[in-house]
PDB file of N, CA and C in Angstrom:
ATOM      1  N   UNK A   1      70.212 -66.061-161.965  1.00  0.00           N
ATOM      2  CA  UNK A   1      69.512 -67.277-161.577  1.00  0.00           C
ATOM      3  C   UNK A   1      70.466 -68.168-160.815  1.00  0.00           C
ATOM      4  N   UNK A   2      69.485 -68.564-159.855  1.00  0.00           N
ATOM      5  CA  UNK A   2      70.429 -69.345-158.956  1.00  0.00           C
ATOM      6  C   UNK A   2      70.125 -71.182-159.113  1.00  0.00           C
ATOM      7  N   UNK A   3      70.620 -72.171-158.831  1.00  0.00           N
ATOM      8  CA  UNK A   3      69.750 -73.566-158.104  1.00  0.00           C
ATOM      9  C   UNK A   3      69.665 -73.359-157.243  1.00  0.00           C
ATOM     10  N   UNK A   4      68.148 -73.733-157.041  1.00  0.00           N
ATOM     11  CA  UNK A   4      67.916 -74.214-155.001  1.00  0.00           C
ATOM     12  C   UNK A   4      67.856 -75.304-155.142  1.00  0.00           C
ATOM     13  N   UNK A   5      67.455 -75.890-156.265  1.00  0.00           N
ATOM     14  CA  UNK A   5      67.140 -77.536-155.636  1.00  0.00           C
ATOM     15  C   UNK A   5      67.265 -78.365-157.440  1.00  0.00           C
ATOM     16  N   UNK A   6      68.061 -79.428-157.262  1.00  0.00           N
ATOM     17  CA  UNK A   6      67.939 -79.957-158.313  1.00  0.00           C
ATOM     18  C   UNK A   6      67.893 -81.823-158.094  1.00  0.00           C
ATOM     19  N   UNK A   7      67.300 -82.225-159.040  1.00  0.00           N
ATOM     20  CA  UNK A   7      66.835 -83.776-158.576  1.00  0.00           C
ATOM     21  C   UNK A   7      68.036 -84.652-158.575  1.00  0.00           C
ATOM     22  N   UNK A   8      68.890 -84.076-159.399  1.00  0.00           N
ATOM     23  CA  UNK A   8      70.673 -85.189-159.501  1.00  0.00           C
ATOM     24  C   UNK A   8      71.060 -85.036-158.558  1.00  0.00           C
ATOM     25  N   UNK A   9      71.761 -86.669-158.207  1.00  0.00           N
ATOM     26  CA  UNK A   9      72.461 -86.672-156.588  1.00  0.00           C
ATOM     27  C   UNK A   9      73.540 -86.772-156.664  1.00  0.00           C
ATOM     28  N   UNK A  10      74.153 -87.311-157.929  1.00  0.00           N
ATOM     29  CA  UNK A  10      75.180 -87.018-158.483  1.00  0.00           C
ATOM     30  C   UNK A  10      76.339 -85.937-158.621  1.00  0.00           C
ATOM     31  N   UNK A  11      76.883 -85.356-157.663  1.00  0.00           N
ATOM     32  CA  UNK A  11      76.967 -83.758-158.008  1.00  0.00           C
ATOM     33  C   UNK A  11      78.882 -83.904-157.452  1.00  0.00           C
ATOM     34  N   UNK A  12      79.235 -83.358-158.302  1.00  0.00           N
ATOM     35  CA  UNK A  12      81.025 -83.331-158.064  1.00  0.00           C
ATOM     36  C   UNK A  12      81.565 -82.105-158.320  1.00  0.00           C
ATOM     37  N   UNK A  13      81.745 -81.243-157.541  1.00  0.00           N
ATOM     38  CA  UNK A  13      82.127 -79.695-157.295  1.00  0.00           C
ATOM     39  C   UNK A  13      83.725 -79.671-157.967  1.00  0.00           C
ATOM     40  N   UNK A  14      83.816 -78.549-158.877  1.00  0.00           N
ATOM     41  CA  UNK A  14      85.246 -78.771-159.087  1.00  0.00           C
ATOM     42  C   UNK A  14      85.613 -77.699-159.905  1.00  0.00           C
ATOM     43  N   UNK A  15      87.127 -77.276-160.616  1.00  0.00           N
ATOM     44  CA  UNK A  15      86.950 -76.378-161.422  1.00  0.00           C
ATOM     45  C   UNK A  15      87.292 -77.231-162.768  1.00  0.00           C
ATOM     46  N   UNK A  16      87.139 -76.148-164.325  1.00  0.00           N
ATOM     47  CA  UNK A  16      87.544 -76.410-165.113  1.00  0.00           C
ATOM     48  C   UNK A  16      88.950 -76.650-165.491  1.00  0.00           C
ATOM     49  N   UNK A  17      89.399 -77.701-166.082  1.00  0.00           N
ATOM     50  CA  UNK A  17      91.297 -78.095-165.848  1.00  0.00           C
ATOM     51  C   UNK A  17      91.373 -77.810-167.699  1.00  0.00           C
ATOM     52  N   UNK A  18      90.203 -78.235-168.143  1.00  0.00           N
ATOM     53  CA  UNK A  18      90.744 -78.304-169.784  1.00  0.00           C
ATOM     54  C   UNK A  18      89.197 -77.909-170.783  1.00  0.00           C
ATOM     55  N   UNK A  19      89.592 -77.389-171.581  1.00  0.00           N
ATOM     56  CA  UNK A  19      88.236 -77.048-172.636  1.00  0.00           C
ATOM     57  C   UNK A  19      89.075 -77.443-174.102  1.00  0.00           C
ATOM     58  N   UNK A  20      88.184 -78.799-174.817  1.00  0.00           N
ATOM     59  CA  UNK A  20      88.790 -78.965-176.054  1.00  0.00           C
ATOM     60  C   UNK A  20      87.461 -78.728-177.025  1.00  0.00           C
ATOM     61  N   UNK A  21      87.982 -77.280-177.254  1.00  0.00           N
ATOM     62  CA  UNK A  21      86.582 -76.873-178.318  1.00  0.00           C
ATOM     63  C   UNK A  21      86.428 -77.419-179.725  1.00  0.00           C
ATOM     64  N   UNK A  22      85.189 -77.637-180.124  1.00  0.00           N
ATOM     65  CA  UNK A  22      84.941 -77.992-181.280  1.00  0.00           C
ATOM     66  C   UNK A  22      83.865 -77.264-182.220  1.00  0.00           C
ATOM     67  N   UNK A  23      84.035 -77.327-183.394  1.00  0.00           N
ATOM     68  CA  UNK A  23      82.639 -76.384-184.200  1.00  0.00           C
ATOM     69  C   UNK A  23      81.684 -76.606-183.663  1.00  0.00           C
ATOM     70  N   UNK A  24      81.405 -77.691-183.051  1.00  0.00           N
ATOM     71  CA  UNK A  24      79.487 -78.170-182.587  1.00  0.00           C
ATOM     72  C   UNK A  24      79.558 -78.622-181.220  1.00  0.00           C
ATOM     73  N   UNK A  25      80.320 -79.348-180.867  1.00  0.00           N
ATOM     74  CA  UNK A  25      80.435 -79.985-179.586  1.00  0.00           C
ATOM     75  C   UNK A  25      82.132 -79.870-179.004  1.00  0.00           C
ATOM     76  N   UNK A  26      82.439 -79.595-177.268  1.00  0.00           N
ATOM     77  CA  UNK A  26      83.226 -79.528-176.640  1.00  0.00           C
ATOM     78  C   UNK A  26      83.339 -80.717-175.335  1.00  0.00           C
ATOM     79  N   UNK A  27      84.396 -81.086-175.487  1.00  0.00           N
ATOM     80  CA  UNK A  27      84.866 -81.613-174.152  1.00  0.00           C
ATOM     81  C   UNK A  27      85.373 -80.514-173.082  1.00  0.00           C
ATOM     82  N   UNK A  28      84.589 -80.794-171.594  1.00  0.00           N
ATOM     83  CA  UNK A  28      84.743 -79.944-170.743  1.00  0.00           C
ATOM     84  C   UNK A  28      85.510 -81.031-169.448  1.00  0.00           C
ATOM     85  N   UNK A  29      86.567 -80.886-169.083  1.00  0.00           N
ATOM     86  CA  UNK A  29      87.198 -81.616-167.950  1.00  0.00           C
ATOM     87  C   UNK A  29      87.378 -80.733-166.787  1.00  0.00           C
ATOM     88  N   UNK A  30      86.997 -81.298-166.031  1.00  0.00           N
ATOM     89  CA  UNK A  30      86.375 -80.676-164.514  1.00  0.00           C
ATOM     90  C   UNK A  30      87.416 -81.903-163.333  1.00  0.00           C
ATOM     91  N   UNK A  31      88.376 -80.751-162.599  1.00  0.00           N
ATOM     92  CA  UNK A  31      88.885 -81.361-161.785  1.00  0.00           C
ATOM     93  C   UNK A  31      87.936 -81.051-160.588  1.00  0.00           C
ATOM     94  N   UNK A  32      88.188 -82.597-160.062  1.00  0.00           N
ATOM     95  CA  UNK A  32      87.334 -82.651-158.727  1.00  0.00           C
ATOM     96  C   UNK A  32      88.223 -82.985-157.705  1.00  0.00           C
ATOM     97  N   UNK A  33      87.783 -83.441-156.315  1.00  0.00           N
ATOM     98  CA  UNK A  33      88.816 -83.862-155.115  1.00  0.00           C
ATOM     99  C   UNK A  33      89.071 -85.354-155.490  1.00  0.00           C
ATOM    100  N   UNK A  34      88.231 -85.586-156.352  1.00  0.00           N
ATOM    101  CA  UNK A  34      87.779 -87.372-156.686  1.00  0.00           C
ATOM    102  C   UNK A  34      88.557 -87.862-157.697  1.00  0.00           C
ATOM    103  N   UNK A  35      89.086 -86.534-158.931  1.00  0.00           N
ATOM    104  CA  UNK A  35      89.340 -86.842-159.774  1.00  0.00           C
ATOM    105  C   UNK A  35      88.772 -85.873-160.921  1.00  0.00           C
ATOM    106  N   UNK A  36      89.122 -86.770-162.380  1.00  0.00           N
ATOM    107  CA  UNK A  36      88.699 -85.697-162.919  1.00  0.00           C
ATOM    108  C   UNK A  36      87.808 -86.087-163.638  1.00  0.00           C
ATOM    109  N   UNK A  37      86.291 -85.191-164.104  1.00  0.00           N
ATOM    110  CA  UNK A  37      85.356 -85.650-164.730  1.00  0.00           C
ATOM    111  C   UNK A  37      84.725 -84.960-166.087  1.00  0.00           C
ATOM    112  N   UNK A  38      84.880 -85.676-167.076  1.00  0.00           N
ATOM    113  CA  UNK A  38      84.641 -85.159-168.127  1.00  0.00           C
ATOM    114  C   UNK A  38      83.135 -84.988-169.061  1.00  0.00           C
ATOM    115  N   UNK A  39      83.059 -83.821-169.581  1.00  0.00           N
ATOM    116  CA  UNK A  39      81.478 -83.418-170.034  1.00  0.00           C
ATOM    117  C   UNK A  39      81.731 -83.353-171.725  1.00  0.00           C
ATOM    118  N   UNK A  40      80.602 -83.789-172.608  1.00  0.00           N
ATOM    119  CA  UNK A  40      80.944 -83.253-173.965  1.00  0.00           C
ATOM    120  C   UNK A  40      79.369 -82.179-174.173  1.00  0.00           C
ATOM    121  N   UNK A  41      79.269 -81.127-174.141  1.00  0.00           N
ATOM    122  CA  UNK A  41      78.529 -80.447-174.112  1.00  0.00           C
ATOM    123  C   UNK A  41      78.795 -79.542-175.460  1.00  0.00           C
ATOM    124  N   UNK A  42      77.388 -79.002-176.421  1.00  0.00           N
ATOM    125  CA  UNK A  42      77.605 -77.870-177.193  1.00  0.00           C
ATOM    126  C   UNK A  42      78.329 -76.179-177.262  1.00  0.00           C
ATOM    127  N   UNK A  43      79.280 -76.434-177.795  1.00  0.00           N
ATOM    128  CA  UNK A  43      80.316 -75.793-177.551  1.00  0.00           C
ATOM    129  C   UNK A  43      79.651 -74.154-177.890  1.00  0.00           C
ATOM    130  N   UNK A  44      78.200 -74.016-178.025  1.00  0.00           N
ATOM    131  CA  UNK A  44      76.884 -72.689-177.947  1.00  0.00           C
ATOM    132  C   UNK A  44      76.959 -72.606-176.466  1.00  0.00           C
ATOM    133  N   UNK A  45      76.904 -74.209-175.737  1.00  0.00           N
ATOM    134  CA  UNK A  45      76.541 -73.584-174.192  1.00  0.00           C
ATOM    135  C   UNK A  45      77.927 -73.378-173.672  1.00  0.00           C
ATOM    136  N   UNK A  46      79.125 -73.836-173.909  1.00  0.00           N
ATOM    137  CA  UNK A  46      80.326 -73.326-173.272  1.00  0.00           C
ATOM    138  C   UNK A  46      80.562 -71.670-173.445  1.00  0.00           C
ATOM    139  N   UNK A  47      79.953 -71.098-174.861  1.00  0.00           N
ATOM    140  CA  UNK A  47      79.815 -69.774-174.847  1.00  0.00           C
ATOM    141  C   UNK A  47      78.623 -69.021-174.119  1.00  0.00           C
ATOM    142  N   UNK A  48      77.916 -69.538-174.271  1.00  0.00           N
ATOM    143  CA  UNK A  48      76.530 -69.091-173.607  1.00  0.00           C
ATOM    144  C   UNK A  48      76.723 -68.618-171.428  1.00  0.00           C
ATOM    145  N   UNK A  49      77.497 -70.353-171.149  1.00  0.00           N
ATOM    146  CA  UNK A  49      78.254 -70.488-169.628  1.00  0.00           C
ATOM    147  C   UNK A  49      79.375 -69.511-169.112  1.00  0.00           C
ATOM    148  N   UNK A  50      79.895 -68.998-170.621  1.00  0.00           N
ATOM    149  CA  UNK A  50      81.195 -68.422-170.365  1.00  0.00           C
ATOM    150  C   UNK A  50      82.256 -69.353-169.494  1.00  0.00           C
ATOM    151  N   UNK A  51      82.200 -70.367-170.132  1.00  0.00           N
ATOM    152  CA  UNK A  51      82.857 -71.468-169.226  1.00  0.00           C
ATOM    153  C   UNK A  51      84.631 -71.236-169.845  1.00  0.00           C
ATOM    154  N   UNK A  52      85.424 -70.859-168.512  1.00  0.00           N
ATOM    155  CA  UNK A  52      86.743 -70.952-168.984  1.00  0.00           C
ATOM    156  C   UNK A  52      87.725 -71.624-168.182  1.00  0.00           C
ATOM    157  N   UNK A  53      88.755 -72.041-168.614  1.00  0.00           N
ATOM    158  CA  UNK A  53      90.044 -72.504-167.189  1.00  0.00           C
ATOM    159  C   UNK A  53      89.642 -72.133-165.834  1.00  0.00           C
ATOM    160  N   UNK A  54      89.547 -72.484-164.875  1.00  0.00           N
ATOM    161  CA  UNK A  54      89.695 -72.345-163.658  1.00  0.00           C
ATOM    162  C   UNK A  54      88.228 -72.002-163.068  1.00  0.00           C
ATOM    163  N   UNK A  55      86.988 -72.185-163.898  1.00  0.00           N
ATOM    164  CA  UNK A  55      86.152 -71.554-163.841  1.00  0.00           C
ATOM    165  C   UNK A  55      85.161 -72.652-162.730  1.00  0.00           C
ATOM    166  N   UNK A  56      84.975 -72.493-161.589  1.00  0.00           N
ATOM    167  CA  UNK A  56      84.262 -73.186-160.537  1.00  0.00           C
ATOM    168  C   UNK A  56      83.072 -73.563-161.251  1.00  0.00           C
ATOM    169  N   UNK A  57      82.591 -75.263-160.973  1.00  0.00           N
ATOM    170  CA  UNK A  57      81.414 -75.568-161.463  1.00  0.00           C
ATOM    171  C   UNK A  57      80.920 -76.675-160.513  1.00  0.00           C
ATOM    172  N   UNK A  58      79.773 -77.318-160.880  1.00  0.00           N
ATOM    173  CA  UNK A  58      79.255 -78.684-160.528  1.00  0.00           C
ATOM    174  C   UNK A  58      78.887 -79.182-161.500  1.00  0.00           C
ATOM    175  N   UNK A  59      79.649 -80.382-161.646  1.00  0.00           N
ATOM    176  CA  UNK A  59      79.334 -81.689-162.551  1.00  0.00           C
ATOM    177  C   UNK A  59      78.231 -82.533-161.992  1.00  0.00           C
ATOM    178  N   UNK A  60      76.898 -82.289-162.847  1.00  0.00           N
ATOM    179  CA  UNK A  60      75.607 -83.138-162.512  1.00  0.00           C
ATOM    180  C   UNK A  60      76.313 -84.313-163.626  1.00  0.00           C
ATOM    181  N   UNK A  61      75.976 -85.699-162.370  1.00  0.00           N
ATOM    182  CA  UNK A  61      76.167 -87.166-163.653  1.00  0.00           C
ATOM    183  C   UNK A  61      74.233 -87.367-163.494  1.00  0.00           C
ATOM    184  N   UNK A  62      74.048 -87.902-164.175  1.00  0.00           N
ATOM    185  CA  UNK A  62      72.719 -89.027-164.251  1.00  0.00           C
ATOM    186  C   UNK A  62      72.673 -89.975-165.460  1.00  0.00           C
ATOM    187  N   UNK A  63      72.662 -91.373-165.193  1.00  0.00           N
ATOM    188  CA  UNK A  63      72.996 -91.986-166.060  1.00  0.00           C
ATOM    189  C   UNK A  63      74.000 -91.633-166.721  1.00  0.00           C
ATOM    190  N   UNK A  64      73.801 -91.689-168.383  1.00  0.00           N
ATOM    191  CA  UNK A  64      75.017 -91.351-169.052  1.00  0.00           C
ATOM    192  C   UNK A  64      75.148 -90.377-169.363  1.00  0.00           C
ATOM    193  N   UNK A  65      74.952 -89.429-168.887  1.00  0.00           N
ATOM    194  CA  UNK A  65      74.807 -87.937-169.330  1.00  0.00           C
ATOM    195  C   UNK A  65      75.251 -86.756-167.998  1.00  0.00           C
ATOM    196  N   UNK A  66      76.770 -86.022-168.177  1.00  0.00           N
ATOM    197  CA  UNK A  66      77.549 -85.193-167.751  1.00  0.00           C
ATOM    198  C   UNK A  66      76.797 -83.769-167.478  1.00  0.00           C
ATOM    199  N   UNK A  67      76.245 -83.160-166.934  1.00  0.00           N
ATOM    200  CA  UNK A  67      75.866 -81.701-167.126  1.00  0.00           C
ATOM    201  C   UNK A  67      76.999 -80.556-166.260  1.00  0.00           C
ATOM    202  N   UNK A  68      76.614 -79.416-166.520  1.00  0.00           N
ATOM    203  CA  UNK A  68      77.818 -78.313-165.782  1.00  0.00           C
ATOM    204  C   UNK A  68      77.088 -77.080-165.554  1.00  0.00           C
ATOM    205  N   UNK A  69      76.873 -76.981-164.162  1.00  0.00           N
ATOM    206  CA  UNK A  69      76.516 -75.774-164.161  1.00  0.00           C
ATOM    207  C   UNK A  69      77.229 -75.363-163.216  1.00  0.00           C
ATOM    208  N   UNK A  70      77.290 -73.955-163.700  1.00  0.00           N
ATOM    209  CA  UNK A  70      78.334 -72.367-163.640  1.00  0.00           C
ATOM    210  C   UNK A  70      78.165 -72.221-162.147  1.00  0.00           C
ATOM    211  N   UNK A  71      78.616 -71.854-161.313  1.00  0.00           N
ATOM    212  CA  UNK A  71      78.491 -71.183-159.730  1.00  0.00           C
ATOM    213  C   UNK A  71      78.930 -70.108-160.015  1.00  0.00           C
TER     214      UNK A  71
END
């Protein structure tokens, strides 16, 4: 599965710099050209993402809420 189109305009391309896992929930830090932007997401979907170091993503912001999806 791919995105073609998603409604967040928010979008900051970057890779993963740090994963601080937790039993239930993870902090995901995503270096960008901007800087670096941080996600706390269920550490089910960091396994689910196979999200690791260096791993290319896009950081959706909207409001207060970080999302990450995998490229």
């Amino acid at each position: 599965m791919s995105i073609q189109s998603i409604n967040t305009r928010n979008q900051f391309r970057g890779r993963i710099k740090e994963i601080i896992e937790g039993p239930v929930v993870s902090e995901v830090d995503v270096e960008t050209p901007h800087g670096i932007v941080t996600s706390v997401i269920t550490t089910r979907s960091v396994k689910d993402l196979q999200l690791k170091v260096g791993t290319e993503v896009v950081a959706l912001v909207k409001s207060t809420e970080v999302s990450i999806a995998k490229l």
